[in-house]
Each structure stands twice: as structure tokens, then as C-alpha cells.
C-alpha atoms as a PDB file:
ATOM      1  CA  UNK A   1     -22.840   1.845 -97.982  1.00  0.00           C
ATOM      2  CA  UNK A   2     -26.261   3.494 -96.383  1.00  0.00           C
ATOM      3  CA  UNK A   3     -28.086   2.339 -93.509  1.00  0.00           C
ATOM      4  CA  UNK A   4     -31.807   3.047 -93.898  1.00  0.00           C
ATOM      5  CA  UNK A   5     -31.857   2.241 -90.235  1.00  0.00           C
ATOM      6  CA  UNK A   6     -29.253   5.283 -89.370  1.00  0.00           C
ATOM      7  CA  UNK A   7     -31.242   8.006 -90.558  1.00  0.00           C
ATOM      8  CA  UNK A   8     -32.981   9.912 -88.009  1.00  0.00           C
ATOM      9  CA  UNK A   9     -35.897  12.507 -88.089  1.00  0.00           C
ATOM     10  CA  UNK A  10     -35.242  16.248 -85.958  1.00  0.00           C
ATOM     11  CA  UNK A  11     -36.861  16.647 -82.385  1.00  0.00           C
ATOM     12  CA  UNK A  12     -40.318  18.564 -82.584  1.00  0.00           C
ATOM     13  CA  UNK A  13     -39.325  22.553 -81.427  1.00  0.00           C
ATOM     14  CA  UNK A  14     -41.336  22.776 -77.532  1.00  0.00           C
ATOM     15  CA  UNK A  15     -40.224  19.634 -76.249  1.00  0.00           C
ATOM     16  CA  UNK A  16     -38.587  20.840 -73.578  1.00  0.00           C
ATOM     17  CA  UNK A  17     -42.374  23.330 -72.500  1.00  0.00           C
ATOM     18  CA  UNK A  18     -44.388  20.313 -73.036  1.00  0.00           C
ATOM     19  CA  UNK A  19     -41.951  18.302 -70.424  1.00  0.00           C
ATOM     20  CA  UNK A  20     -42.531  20.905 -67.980  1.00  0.00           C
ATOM     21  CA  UNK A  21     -45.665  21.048 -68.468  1.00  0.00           C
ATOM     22  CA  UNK A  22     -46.187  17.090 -67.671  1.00  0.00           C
ATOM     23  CA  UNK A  23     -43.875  17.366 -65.125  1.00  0.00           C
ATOM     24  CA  UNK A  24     -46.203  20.310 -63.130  1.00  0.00           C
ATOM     25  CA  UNK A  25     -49.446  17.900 -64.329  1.00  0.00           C
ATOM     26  CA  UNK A  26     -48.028  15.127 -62.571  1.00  0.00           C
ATOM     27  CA  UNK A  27     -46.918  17.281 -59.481  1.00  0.00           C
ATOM     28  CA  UNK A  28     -50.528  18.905 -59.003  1.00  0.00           C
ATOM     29  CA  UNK A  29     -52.116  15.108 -59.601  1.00  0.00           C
ATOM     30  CA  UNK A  30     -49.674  14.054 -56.632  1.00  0.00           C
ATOM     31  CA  UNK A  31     -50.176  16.874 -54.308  1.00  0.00           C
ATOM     32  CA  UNK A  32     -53.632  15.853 -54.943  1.00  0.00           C
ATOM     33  CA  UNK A  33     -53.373  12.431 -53.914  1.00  0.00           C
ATOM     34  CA  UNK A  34     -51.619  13.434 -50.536  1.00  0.00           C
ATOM     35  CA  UNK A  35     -54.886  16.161 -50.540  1.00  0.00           C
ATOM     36  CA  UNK A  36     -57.070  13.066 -49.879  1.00  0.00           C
ATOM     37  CA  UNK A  37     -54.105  11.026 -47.814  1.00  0.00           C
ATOM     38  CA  UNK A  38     -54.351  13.692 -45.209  1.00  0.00           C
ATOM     39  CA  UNK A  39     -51.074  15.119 -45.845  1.00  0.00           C
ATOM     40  CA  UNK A  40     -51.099  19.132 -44.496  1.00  0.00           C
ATOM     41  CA  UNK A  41     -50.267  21.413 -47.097  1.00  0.00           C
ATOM     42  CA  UNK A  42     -46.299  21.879 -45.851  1.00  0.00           C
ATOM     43  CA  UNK A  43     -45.752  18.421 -45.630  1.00  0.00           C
ATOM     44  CA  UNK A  44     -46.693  17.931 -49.644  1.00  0.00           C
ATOM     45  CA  UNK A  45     -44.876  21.095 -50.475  1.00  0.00           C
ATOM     46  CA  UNK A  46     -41.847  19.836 -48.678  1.00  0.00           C
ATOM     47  CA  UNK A  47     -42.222  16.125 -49.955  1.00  0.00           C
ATOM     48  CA  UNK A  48     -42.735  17.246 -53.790  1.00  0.00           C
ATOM     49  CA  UNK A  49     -39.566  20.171 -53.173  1.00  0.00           C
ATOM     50  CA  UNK A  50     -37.636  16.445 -52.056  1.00  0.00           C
ATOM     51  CA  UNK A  51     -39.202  14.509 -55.429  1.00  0.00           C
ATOM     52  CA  UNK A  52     -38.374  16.965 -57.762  1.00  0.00           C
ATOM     53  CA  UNK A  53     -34.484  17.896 -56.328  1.00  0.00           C
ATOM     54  CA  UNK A  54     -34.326  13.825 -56.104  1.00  0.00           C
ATOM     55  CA  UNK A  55     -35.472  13.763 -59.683  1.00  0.00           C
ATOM     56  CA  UNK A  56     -33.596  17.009 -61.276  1.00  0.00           C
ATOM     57  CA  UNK A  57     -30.440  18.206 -59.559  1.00  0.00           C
ATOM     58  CA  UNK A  58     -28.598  15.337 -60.214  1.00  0.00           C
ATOM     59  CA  UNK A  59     -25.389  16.914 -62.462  1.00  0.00           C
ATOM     60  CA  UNK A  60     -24.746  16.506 -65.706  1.00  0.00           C
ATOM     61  CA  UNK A  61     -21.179  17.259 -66.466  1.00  0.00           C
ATOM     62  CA  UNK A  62     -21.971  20.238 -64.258  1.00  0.00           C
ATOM     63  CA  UNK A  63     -23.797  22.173 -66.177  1.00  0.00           C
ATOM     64  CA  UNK A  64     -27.445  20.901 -65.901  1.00  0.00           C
ATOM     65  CA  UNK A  65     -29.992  23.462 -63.747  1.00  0.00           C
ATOM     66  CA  UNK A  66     -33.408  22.508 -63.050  1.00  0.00           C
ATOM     67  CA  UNK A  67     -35.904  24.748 -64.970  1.00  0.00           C
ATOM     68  CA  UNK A  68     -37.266  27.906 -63.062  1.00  0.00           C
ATOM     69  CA  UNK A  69     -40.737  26.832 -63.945  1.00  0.00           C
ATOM     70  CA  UNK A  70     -39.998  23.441 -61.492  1.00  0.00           C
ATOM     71  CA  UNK A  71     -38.193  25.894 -58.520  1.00  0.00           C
ATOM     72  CA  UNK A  72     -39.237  24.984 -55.123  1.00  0.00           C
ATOM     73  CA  UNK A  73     -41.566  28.414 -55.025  1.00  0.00           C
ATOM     74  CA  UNK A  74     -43.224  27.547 -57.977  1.00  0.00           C
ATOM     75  CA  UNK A  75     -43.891  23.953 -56.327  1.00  0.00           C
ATOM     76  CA  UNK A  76     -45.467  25.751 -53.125  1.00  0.00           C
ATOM     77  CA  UNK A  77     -47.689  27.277 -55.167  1.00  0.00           C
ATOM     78  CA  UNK A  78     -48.684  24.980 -57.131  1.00  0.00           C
ATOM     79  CA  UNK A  79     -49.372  23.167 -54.045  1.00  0.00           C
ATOM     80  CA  UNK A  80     -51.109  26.016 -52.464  1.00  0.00           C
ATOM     81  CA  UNK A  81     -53.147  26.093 -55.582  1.00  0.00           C
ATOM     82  CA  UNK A  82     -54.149  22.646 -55.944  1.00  0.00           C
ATOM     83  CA  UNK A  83     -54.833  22.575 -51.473  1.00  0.00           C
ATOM     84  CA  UNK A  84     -57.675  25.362 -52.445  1.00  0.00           C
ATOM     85  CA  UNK A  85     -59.435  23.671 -55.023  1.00  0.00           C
ATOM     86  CA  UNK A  86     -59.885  20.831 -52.080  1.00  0.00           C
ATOM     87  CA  UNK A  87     -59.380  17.899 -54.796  1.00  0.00           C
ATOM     88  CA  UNK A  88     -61.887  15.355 -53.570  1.00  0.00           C
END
């Protein structure tokens, strides 16, 4: 007996770039927002560093590592970037 419903199509090849990608968007669109908030540079870096270990470290049969392009030096910079464009 088939199950039209049980068939299932393969995962586009990148999808795990293009999450990172979104992942940095959102992380320079936040650092942003605490930009305009006020927030000094160190404080984002540090909060963001928090968000992301919060969001990522979390183990996964103990084998899952947060990518290097989400490491807490590439957050500082991306931080450091986004503080010298002054979002306003």
C-alpha cells in the first residue's frame, strides 16, 4: 500500500550557508538596534556572544559545534563593523 503523503522531496544543497547567513543578518540588524538604544559597543558584543551561545551550544548527543562563521570573534566584528557604519 503507498502513501502519496509519505513521499518526501531532498533538502536544497546550501542550506546550512544560507542559515548562517540569516543568522549574521539578524545579528548585525540587532547590534543595530542596541546602536540606537545606546548600548556601547562591548556591551552588544558581549550580549549577542550570550544570544548566540544561548541559542547554539546547547548539545546534541554531543556532537553538535556551533559554526566558525557564528564564533564569538566573528560576532565582535561584526559588531565592530556594524558600530562604524553608525546605523541611524
Amino acid at each position: 500500500m503507498s502513501f502519496p503523503w509519505l513521499s518526501r522531496t531532498q533538502p536544497r544543497s546550501g542550506g546550512s550557508d544560507r542559515r548562517e547567513k540569516v543568522v549574521a543578518d539578524e545579528l548585525a540588524s540587532r547590534a543595530g538596534l542596541l546602536y540606537r538604544l545606546g548600548y556601547s559597543e562591548a556591551d552588544t558584543t558581549k550580549r549577542l556572544i550570550a544570544h548566540v551561545a544561548w541559542e547554539y551550544d546547547q548539545p546534541l548527543n554531543g556532537s553538535y559545534q556551533r559554526p566558525a562563521t557564528l564564533s564569538d570573534q566573528a560576532i565582535a566584528k561584526l559588531v565592530a563593523d556594524t558600530y562604524k557604519r553608525r546605523p541611524g
